[in-house]
Protein backbone atom coordinates (compact mmCIF):
# COMPACT_ATOMS: atom_id res chain seq x y z
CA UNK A 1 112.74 92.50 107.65
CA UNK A 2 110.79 93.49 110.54
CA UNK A 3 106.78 94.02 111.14
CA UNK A 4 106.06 96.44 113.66
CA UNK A 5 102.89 96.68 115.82
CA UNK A 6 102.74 99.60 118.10
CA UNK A 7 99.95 101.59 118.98
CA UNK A 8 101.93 104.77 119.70
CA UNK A 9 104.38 105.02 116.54
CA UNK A 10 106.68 108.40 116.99
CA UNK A 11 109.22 107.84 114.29
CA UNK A 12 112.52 106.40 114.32
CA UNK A 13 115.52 105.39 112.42
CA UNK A 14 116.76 102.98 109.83
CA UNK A 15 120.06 102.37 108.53
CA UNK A 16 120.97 100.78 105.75
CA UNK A 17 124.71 99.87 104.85
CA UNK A 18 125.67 97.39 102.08
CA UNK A 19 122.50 95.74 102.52
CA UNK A 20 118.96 96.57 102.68
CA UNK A 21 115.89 95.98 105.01
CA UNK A 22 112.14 95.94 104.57
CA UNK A 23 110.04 97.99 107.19
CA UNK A 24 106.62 96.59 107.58
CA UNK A 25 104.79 99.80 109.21
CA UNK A 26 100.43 98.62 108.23
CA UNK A 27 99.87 97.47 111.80
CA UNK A 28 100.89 100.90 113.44
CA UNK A 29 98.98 103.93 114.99
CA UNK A 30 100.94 106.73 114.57
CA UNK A 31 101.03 108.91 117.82
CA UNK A 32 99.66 112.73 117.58
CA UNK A 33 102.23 114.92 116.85
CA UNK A 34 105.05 115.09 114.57
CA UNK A 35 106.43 111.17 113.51
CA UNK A 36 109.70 111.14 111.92
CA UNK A 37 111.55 108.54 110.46
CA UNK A 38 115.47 109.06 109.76
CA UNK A 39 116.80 107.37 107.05
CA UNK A 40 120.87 107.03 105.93
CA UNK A 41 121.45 104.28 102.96
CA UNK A 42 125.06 104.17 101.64
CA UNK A 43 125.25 101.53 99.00
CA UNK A 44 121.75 100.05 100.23
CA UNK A 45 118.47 100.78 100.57
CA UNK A 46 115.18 100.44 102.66
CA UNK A 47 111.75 99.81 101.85
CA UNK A 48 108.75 100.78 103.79
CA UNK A 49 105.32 99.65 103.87
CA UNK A 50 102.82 101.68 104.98
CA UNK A 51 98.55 102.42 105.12
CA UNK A 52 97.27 103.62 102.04
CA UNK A 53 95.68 106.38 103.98
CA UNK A 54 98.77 108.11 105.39
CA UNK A 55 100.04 111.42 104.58
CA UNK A 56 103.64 111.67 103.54
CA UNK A 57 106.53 114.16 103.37
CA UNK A 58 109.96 113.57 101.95
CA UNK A 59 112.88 115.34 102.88
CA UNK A 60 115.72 113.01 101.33
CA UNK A 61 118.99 113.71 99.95
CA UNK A 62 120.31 111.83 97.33
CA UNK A 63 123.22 111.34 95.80
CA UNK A 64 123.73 108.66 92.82
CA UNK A 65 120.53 107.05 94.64
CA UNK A 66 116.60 108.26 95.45
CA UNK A 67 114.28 107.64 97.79
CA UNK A 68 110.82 107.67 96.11
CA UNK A 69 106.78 107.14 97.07
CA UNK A 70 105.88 104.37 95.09
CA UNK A 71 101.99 104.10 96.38
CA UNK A 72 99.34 103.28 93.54
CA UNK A 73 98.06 107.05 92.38
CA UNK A 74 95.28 106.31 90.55
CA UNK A 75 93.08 104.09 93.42
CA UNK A 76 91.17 106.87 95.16
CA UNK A 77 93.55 107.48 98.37
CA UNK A 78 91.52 109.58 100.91
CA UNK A 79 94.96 110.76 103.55
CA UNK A 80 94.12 111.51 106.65
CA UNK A 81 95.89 114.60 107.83
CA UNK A 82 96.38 113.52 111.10
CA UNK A 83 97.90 110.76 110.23
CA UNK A 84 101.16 112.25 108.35
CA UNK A 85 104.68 110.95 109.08
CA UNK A 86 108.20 112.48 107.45
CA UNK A 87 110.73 110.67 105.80
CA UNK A 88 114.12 112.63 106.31
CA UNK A 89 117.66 111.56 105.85
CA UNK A 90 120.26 110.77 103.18
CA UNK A 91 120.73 108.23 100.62
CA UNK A 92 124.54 107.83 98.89
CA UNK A 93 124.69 105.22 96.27
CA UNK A 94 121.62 103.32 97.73
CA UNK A 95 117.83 103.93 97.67
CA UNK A 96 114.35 103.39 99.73
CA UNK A 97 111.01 102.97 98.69
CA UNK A 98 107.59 103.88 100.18
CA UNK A 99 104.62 101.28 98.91
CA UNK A 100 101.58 99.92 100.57
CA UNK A 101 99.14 97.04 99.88
């Protein structure tokens, strides 16, 4: 499990094999610009934790897995737009998870 606290947040990677991890992302400021995050989970999984007020894209493969944003939909979520981070990668037989307080 990790909690990360940078003030210039670009993206990054996370792997998860035959285990799992939890990515604690609240206390971040994502840097201007693109912010990717590149995810592989083969028979494991990942789950992040980000601000409510994010913007999100997914670009995950799956296969016998999924990779899903689990955030509350009905609370009124205002994202800012220049706040938006991408999710790309692969899941085989494992998973990940995007949630937030």
């Amino acid at each position: 499990n990790k909690i990360l606290t940078t003030q210039n947040f670009k993206g990054g990677q996370c792997t998860s094999i035959f285990g799992g991890s939890e990515i604690n992302l609240t206390q971040v400021q994502l840097a201007e610009g693109k912010n990717v995050i590149d995810i592989v989970a083969i028979f494991g999984g990942t789950t992040f934790i980000i601000p409510d007020d994010w913007t999100v894209k997914i670009d995950v493969n799956a296969v016998f897995g999924g990779f899903t944003d689990s955030r509350i939909k009905h609370r009124p979520i205002n994202p800012d737009p220049n706040k938006e981070v991408y999710f790309k990668g692969m899941v085989i037989f494992g998973g990940g998870e995007i949630k937030c307080f």
